[in-house]
N, C-alpha and C. Protein backbone atom coordinates (compact mmCIF):
# COMPACT_ATOMS: atom_id res chain seq x y z
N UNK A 1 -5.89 9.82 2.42
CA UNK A 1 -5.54 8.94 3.51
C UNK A 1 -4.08 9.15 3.84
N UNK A 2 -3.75 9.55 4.76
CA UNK A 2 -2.48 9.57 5.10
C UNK A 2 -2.13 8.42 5.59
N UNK A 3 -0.79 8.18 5.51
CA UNK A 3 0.19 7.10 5.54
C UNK A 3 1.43 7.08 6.65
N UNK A 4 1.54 6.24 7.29
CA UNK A 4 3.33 6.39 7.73
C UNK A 4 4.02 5.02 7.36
N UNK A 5 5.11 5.03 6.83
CA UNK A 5 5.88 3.63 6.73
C UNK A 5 7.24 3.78 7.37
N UNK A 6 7.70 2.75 8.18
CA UNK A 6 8.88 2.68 8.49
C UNK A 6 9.09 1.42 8.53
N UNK A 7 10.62 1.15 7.96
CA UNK A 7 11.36 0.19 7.88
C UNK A 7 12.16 -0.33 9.18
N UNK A 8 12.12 -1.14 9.92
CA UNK A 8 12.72 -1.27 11.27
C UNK A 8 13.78 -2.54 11.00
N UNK A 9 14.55 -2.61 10.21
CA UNK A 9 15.89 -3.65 10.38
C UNK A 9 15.86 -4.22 11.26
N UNK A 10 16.41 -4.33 12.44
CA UNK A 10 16.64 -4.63 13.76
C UNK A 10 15.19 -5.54 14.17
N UNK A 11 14.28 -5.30 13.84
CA UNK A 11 13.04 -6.39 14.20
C UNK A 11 12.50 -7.12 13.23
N UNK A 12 13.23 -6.41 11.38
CA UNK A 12 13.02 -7.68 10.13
C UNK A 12 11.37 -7.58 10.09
N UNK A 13 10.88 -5.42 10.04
CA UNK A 13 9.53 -5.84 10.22
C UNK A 13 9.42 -4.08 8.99
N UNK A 14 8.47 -4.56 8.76
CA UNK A 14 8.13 -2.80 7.85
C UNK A 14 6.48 -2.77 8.49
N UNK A 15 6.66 -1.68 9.19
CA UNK A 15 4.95 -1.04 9.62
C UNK A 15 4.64 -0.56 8.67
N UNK A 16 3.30 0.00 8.32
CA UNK A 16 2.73 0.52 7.72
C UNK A 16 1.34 1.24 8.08
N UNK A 17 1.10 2.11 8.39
CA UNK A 17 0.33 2.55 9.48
C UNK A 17 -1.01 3.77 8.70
N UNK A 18 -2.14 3.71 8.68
CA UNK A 18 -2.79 4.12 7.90
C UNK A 18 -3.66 5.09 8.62
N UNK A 19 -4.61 6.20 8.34
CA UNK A 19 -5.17 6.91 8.58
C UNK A 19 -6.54 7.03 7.84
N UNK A 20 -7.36 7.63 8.58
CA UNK A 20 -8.64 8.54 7.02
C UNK A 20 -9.59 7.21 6.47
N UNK A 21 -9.47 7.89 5.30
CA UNK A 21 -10.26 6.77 4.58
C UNK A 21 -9.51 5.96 3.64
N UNK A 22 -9.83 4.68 3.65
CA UNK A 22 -8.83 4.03 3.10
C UNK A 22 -9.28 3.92 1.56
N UNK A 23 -7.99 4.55 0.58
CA UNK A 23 -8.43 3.97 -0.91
C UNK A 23 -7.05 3.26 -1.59
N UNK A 24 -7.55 2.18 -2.36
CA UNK A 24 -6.83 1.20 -3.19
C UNK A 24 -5.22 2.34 -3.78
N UNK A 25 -5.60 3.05 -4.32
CA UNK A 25 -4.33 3.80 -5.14
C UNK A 25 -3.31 4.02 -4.12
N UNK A 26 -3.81 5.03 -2.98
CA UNK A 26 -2.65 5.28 -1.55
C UNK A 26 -2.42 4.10 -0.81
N UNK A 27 -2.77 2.84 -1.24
CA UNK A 27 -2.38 1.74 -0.20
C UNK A 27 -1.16 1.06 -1.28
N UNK A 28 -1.33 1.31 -2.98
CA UNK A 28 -0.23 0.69 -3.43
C UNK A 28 0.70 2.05 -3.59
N UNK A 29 0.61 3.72 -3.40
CA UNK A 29 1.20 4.30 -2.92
C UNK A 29 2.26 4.14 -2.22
N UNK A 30 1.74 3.64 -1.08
CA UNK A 30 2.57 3.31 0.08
C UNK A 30 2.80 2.21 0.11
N UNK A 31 3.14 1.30 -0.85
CA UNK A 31 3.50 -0.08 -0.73
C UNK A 31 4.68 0.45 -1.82
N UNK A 32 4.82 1.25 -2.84
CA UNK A 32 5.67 1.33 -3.85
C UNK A 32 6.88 2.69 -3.23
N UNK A 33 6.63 3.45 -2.26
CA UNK A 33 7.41 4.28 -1.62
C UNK A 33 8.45 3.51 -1.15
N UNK A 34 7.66 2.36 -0.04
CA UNK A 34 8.40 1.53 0.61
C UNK A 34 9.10 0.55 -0.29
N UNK A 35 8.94 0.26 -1.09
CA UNK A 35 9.84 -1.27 -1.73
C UNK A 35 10.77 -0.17 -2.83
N UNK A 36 10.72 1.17 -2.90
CA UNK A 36 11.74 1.94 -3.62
C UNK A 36 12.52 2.61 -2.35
N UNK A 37 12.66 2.34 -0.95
CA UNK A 37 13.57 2.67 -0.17
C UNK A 37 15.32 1.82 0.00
N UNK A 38 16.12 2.54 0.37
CA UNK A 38 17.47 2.06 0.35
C UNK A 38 17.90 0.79 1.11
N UNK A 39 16.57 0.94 2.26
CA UNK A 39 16.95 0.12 2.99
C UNK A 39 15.81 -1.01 2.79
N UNK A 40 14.92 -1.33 2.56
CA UNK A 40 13.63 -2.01 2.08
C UNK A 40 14.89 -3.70 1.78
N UNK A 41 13.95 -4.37 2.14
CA UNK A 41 14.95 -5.85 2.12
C UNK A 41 12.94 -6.55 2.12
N UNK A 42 12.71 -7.36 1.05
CA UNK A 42 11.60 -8.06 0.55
C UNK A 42 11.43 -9.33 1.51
N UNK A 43 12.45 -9.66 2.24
CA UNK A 43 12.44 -11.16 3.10
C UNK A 43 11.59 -10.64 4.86
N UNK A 44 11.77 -8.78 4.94
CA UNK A 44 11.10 -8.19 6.15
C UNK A 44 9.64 -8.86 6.09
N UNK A 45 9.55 -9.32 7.78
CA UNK A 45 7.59 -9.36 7.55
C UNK A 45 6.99 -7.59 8.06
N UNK A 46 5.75 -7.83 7.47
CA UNK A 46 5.44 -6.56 7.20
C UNK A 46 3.93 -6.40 8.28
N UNK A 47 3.58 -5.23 9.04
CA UNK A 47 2.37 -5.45 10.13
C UNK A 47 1.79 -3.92 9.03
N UNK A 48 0.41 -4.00 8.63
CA UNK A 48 -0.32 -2.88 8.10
C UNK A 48 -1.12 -2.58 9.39
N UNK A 49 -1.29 -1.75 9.77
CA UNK A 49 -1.98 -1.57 10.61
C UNK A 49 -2.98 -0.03 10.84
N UNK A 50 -4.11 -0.16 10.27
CA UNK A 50 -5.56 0.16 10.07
C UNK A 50 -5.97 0.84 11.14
N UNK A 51 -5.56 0.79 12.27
CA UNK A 51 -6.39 1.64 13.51
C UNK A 51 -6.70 2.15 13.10
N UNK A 52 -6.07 3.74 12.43
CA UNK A 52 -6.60 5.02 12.27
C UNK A 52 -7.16 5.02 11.04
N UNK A 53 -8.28 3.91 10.59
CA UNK A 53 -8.45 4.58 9.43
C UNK A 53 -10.55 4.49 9.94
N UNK A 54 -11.24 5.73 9.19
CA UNK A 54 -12.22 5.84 9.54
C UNK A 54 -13.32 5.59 8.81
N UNK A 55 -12.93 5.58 7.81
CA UNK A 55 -13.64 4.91 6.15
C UNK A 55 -12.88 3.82 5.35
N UNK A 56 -14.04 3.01 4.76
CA UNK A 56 -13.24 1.98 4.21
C UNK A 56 -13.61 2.44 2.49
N UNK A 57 -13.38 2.51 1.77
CA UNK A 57 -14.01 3.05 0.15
C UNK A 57 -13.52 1.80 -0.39
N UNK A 58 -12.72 0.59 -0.29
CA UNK A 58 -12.24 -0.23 -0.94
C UNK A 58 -13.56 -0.96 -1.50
N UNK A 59 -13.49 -0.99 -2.60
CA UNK A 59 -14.64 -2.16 -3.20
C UNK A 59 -14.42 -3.50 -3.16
N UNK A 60 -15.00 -4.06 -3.37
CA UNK A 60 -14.60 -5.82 -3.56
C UNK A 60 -13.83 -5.70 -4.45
N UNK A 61 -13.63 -5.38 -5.90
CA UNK A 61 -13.20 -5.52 -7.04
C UNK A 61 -11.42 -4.95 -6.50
N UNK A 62 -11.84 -3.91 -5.77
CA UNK A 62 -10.03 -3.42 -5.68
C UNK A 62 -9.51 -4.33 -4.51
N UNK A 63 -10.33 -4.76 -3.17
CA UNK A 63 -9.43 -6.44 -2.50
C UNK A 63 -8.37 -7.46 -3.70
N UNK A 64 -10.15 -7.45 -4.57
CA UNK A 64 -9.39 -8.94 -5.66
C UNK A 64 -7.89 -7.84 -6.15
N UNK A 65 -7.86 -6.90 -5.90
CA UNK A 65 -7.07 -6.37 -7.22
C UNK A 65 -5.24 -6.18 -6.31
N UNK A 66 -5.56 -6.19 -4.87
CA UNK A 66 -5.01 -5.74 -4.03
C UNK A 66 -3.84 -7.74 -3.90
N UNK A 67 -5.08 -8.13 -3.64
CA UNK A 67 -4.39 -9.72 -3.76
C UNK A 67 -3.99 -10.11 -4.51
N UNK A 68 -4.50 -9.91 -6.07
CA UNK A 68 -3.42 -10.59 -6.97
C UNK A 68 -2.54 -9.96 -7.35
N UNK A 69 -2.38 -8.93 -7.15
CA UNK A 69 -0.94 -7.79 -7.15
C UNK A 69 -0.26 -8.69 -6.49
N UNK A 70 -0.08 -8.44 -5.02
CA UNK A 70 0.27 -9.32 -4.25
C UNK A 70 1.28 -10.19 -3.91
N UNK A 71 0.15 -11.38 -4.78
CA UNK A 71 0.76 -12.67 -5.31
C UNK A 71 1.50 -12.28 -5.98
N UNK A 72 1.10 -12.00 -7.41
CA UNK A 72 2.03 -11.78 -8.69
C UNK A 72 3.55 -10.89 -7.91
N UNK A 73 3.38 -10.33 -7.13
CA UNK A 73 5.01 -9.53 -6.38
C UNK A 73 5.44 -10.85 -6.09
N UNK A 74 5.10 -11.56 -5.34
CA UNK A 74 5.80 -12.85 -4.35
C UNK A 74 6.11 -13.96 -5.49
N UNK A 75 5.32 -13.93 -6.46
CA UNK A 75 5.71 -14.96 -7.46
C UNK A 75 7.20 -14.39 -7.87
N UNK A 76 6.92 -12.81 -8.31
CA UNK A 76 7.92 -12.76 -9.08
C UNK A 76 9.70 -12.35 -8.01
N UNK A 77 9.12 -11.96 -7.03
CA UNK A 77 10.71 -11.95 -5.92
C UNK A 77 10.94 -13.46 -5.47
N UNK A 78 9.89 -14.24 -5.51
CA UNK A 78 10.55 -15.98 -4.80
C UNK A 78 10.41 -15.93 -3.24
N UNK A 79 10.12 -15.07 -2.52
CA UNK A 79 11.11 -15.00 -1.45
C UNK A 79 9.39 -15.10 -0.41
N UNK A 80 9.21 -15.61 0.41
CA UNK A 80 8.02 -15.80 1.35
C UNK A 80 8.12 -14.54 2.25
N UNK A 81 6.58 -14.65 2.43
CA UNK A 81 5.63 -13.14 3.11
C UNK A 81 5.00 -13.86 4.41
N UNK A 82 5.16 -12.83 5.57
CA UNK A 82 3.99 -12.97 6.61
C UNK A 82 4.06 -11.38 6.37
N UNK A 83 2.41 -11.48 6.87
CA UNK A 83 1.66 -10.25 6.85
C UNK A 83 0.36 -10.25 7.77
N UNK A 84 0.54 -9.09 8.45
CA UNK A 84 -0.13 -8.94 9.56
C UNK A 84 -1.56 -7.94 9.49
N UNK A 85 -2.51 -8.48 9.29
CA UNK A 85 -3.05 -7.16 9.33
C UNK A 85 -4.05 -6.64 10.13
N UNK A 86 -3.88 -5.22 11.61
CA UNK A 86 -4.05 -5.15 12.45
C UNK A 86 -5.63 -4.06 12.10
N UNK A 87 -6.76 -4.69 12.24
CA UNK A 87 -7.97 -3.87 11.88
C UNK A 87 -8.87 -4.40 13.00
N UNK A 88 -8.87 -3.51 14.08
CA UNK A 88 -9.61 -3.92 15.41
C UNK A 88 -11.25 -3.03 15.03
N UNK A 89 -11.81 -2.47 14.04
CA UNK A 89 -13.13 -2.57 13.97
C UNK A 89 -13.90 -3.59 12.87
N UNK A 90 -15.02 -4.13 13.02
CA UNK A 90 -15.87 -5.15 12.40
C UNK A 90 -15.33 -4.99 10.71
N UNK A 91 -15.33 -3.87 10.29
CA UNK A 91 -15.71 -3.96 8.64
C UNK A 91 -14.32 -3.73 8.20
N UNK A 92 -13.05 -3.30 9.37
CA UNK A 92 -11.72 -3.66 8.52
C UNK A 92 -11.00 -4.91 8.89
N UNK A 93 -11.46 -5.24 10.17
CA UNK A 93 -11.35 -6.72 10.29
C UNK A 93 -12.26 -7.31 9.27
N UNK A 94 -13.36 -6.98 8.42
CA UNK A 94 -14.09 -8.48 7.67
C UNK A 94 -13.32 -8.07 6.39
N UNK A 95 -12.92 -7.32 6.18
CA UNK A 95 -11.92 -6.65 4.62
C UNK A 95 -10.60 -7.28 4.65
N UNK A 96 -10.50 -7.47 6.13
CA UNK A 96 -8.93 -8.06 6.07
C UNK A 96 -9.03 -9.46 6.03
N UNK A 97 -10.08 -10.17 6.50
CA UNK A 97 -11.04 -11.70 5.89
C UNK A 97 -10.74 -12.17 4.66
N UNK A 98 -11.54 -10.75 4.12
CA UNK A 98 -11.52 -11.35 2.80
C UNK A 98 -10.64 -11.12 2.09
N UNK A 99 -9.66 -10.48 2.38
CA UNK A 99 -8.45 -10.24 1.55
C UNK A 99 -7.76 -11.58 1.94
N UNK A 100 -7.63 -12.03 3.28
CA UNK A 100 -6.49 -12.82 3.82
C UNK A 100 -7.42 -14.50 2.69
N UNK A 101 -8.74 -14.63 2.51
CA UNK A 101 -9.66 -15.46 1.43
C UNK A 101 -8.98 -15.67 0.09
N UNK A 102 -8.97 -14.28 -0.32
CA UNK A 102 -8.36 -14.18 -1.97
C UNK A 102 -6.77 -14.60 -1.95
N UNK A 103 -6.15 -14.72 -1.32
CA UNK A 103 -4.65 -14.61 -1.10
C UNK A 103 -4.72 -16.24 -0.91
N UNK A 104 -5.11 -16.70 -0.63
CA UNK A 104 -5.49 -18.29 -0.20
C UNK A 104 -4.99 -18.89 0.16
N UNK A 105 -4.32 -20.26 -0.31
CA UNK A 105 -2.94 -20.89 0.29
C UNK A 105 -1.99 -20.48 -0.30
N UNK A 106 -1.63 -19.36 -0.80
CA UNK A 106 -0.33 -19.24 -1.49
C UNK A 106 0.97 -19.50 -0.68
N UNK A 107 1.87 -20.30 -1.08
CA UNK A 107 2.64 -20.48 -0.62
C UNK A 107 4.12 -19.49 -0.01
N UNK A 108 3.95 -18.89 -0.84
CA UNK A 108 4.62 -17.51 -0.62
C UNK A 108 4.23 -16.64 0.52
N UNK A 109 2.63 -16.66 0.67
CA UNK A 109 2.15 -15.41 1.89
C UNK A 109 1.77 -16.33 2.80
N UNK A 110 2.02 -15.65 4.11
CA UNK A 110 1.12 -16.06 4.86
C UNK A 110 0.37 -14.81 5.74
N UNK A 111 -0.63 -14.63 5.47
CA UNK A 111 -1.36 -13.60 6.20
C UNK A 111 -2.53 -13.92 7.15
N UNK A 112 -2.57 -12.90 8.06
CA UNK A 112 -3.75 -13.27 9.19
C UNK A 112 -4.28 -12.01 9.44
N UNK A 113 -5.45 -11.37 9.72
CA UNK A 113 -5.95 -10.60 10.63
C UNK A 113 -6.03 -10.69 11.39
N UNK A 114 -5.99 -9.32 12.18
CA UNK A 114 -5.62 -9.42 13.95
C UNK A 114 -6.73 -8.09 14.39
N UNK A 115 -7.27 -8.30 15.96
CA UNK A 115 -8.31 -6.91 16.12
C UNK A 115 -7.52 -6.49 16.90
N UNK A 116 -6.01 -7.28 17.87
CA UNK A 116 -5.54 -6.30 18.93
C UNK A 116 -3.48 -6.37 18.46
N UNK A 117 -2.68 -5.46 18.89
CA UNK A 117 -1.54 -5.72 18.84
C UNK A 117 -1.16 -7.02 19.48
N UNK A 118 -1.40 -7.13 20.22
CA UNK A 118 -0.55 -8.17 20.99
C UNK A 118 -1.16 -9.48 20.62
N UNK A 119 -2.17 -10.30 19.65
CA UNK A 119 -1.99 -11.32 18.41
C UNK A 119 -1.12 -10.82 17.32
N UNK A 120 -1.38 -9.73 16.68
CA UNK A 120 -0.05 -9.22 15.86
C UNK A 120 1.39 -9.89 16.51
N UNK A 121 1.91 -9.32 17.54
CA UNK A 121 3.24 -10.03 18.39
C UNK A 121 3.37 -11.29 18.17
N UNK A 122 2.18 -12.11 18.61
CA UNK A 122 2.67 -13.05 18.52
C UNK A 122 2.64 -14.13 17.28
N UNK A 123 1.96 -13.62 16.33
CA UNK A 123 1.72 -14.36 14.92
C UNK A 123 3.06 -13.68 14.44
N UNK A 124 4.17 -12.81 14.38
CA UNK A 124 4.87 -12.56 14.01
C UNK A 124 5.73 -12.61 14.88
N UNK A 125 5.85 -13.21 15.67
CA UNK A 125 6.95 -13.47 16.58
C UNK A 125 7.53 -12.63 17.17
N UNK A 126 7.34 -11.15 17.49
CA UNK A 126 7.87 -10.03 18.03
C UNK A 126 8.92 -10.07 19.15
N UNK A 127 9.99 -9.34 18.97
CA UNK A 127 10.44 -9.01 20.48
C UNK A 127 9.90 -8.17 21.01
N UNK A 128 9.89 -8.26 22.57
CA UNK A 128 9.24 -7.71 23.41
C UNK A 128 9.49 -6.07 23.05
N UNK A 129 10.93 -5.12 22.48
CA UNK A 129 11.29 -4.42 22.06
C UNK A 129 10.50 -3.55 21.03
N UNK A 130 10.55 -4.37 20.11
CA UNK A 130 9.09 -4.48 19.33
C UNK A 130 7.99 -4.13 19.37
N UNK A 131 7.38 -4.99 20.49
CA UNK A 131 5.68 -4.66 20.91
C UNK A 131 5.91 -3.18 21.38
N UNK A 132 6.83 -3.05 22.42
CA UNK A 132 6.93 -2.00 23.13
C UNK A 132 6.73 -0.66 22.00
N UNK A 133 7.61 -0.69 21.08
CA UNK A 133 7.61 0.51 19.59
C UNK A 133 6.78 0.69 19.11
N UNK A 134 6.27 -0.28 18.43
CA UNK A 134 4.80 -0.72 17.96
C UNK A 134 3.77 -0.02 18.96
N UNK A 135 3.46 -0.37 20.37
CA UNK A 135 2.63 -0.01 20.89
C UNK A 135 3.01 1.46 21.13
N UNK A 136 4.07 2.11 21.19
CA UNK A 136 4.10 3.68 21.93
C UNK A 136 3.62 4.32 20.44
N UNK A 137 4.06 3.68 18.93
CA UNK A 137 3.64 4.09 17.94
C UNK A 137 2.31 4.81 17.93
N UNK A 138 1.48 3.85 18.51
CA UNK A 138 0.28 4.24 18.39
C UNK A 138 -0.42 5.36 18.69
N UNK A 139 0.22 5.71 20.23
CA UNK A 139 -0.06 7.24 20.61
C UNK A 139 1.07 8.09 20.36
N UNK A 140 1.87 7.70 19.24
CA UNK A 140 2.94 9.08 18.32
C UNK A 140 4.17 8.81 19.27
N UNK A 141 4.53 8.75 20.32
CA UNK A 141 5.76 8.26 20.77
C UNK A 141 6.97 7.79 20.44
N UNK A 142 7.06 8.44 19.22
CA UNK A 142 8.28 8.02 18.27
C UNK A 142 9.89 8.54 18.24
N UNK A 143 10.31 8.55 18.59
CA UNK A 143 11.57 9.09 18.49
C UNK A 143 12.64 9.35 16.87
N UNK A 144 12.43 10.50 16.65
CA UNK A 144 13.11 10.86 15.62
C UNK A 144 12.41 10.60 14.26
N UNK A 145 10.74 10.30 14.36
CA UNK A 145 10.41 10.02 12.97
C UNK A 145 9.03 10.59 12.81
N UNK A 146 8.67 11.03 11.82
CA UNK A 146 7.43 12.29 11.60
C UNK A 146 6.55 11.34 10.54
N UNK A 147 5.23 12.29 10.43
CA UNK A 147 4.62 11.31 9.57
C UNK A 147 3.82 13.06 8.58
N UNK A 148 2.90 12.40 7.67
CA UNK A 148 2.03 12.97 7.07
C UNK A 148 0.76 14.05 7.51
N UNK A 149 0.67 13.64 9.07
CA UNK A 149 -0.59 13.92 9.41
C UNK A 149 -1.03 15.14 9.64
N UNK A 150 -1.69 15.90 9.85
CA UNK A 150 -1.76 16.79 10.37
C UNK A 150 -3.09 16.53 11.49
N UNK A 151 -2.07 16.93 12.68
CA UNK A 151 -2.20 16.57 14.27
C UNK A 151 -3.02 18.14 14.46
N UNK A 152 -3.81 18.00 15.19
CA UNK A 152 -4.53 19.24 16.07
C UNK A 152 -3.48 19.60 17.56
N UNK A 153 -3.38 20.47 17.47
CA UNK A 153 -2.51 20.35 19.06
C UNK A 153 -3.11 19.78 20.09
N UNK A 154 -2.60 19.34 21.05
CA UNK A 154 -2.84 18.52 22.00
C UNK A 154 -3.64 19.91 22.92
N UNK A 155 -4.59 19.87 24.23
CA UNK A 155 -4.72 20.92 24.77
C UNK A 155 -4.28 20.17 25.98
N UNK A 156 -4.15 21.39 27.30
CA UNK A 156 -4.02 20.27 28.77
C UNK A 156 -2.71 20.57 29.37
């Protein structure tokens, strides 16, 4: 499963942007890349966002395993979570259900699933700046930042 993470200061947000098929190990992969970066600050809210992923392999057992990680992080930094998580088909929207289930009232997180960007925006309060990045993200429109993937050339 390929991955992209970027840290965006300036909007107090860390994307996390996924591909392929999704498995438990490359999702705390890419959760442990990011919280060992220079610039990584634990108080950022964070948007995961699932579009590109085309398989789900997560079992129930690795959700539970995914959430009480989680927690146990937020217990042990103190510091409160929103978390966004953007899965606009049926079975990563009902994964992101039941994850956002296991996570429960913790006081520390607050998480929601979302099927389109623009509930993402506004459960996280976005600047318009923001949406705008976020959304050109999606079709690669990035300025100055590369990812994992390997892209087919465009034809046309």
């Amino acid at each position: 499963m390929p991955t992209k993470s970027l840290i965006l200061p300036e909007y107090r947000l860390i994307w996390q942007r996924y591909w392929g098929s999704l498995l438990r190990h490359e999702i705390f992969a890419a959760r442990d890349l990011v919280q060992n970066a220079p610039d990584y600050d634990p108080s950022f809210d964070v948007l995961q966002d699932f579009r590109g992923t085309e398989e789900n392999e997560l079992t129930h057992s690795e959700v539970i395993l995914l959430a009480e990680s989680l927690k146990a992080q937020r217990q042990d930094i103190g510091i409160p979570l929103r978390l966004a998580l953007l899965a606009p088909d049926d079975l990563g929207f009902g994964m992101g259900r039941m994850f956002m289930t296991l996570v429960g009232d913790d006081p520390l997180i607050l998480t929601a699933t979302f099927r389109t960007l623009d509930e993402v925006v506004d459960f996280l309060a976005l600047s318009p700046e923001a949406h705008v990045l976020i959304r050109d993200m999606a079709t690669d429109n990035i300025p100055g930042t590369t990812d994992r993937r390997q892209t087919p050339p465009r034809s046309g």
